[in-house]
C-alpha atoms as a PDB file:
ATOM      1  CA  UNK A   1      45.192  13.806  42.800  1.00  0.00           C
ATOM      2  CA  UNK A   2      48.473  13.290  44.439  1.00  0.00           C
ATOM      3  CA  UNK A   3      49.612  16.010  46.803  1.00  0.00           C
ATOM      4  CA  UNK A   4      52.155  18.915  45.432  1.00  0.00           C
ATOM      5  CA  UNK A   5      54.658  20.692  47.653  1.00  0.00           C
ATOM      6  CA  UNK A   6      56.369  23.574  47.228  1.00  0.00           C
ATOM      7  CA  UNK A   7      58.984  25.795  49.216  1.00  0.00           C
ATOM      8  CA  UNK A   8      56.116  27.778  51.172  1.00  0.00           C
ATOM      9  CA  UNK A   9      54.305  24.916  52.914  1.00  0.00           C
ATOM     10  CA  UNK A  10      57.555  24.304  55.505  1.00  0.00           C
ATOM     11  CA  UNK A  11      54.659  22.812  57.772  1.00  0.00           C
ATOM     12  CA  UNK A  12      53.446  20.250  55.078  1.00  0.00           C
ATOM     13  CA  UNK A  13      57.092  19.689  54.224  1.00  0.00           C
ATOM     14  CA  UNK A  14      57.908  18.826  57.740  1.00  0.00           C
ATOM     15  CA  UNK A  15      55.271  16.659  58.184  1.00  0.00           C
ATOM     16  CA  UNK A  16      56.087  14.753  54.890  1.00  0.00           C
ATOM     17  CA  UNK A  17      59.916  14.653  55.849  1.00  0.00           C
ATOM     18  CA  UNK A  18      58.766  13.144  59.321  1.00  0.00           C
ATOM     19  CA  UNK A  19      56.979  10.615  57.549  1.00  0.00           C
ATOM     20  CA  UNK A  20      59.149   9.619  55.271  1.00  0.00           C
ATOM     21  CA  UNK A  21      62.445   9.285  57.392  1.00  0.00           C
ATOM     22  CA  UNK A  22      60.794   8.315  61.238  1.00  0.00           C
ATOM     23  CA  UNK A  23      63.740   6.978  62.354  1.00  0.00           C
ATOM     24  CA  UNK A  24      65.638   9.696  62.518  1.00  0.00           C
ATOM     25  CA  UNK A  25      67.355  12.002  64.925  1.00  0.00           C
ATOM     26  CA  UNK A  26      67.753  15.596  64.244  1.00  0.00           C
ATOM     27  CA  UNK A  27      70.907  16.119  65.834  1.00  0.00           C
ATOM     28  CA  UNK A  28      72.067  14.340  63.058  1.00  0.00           C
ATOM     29  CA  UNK A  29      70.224  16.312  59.754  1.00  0.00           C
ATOM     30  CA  UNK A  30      71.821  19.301  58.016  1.00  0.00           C
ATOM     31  CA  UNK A  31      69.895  22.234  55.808  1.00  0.00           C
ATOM     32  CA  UNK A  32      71.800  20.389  52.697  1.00  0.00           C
ATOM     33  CA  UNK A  33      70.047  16.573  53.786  1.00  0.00           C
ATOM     34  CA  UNK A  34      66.993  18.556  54.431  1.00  0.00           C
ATOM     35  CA  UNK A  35      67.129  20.051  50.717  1.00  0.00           C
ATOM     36  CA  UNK A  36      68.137  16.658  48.981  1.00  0.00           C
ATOM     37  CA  UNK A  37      65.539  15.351  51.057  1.00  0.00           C
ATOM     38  CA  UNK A  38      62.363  17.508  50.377  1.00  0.00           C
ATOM     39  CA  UNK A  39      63.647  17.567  46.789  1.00  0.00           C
ATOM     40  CA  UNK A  40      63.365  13.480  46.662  1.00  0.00           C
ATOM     41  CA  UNK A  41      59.513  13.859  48.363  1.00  0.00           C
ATOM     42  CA  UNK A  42      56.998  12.879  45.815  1.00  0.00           C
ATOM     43  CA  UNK A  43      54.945  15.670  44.507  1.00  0.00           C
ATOM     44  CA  UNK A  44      57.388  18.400  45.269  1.00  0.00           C
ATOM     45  CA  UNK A  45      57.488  20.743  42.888  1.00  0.00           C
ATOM     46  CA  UNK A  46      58.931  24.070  43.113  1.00  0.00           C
ATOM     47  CA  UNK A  47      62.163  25.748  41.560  1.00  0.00           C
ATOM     48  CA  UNK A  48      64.930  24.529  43.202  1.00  0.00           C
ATOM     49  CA  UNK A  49      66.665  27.637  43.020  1.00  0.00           C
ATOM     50  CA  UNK A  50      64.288  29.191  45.181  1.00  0.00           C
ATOM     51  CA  UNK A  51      65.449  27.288  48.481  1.00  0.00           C
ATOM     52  CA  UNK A  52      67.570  28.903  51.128  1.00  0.00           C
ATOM     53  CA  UNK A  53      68.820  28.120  54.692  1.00  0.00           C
ATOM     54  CA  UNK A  54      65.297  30.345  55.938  1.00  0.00           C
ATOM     55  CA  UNK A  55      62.743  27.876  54.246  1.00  0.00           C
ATOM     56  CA  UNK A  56      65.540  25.004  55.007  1.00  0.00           C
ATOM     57  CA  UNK A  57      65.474  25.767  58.630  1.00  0.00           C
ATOM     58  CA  UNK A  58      61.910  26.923  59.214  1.00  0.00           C
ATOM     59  CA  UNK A  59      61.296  23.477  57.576  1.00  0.00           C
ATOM     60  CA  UNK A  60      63.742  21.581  59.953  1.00  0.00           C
ATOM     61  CA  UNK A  61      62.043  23.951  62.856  1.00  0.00           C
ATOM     62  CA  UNK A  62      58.315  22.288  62.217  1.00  0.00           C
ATOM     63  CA  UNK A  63      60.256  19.355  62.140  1.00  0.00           C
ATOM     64  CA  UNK A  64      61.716  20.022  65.696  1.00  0.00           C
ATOM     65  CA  UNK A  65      58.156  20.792  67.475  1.00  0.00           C
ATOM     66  CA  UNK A  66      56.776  17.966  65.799  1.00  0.00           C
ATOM     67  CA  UNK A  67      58.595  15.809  67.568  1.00  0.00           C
ATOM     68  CA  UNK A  68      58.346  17.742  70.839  1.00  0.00           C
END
């Protein structure tokens, strides 16, 4: 069974988003690449509408340490 996501799991969203995109620097990623992003990940699925700069940064945040 492949792995759903949805806008609680920031850790397993970071982790995903680090996989996906290893190449890249933070300084560079905004809440609205983070969104389009996470939205784009395989599996996610959670209502959109339900996303907000919290869960966007608390996402980018696990992110962050993960690469600390």
């Amino acid at each position: 069974m492949a792995k759903r996501y949805h806008w609680d799991a920031v850790y397993e969203l970071a982790l995903a988003l680090k996989a996906q995109y290893p190449e890249e620097t933070l300084e560079n990623v905004s809440l609205e690449m983070i969104f389009e992003w996470v939205i784009a990940l395989p599996g996610f699925d959670d209502d959109l509408e339900l996303a907000n700069d919290g869960i966007l940064l608390a996402i980018f945040q696990e992110w962050y340490e993960e690469l600390d």
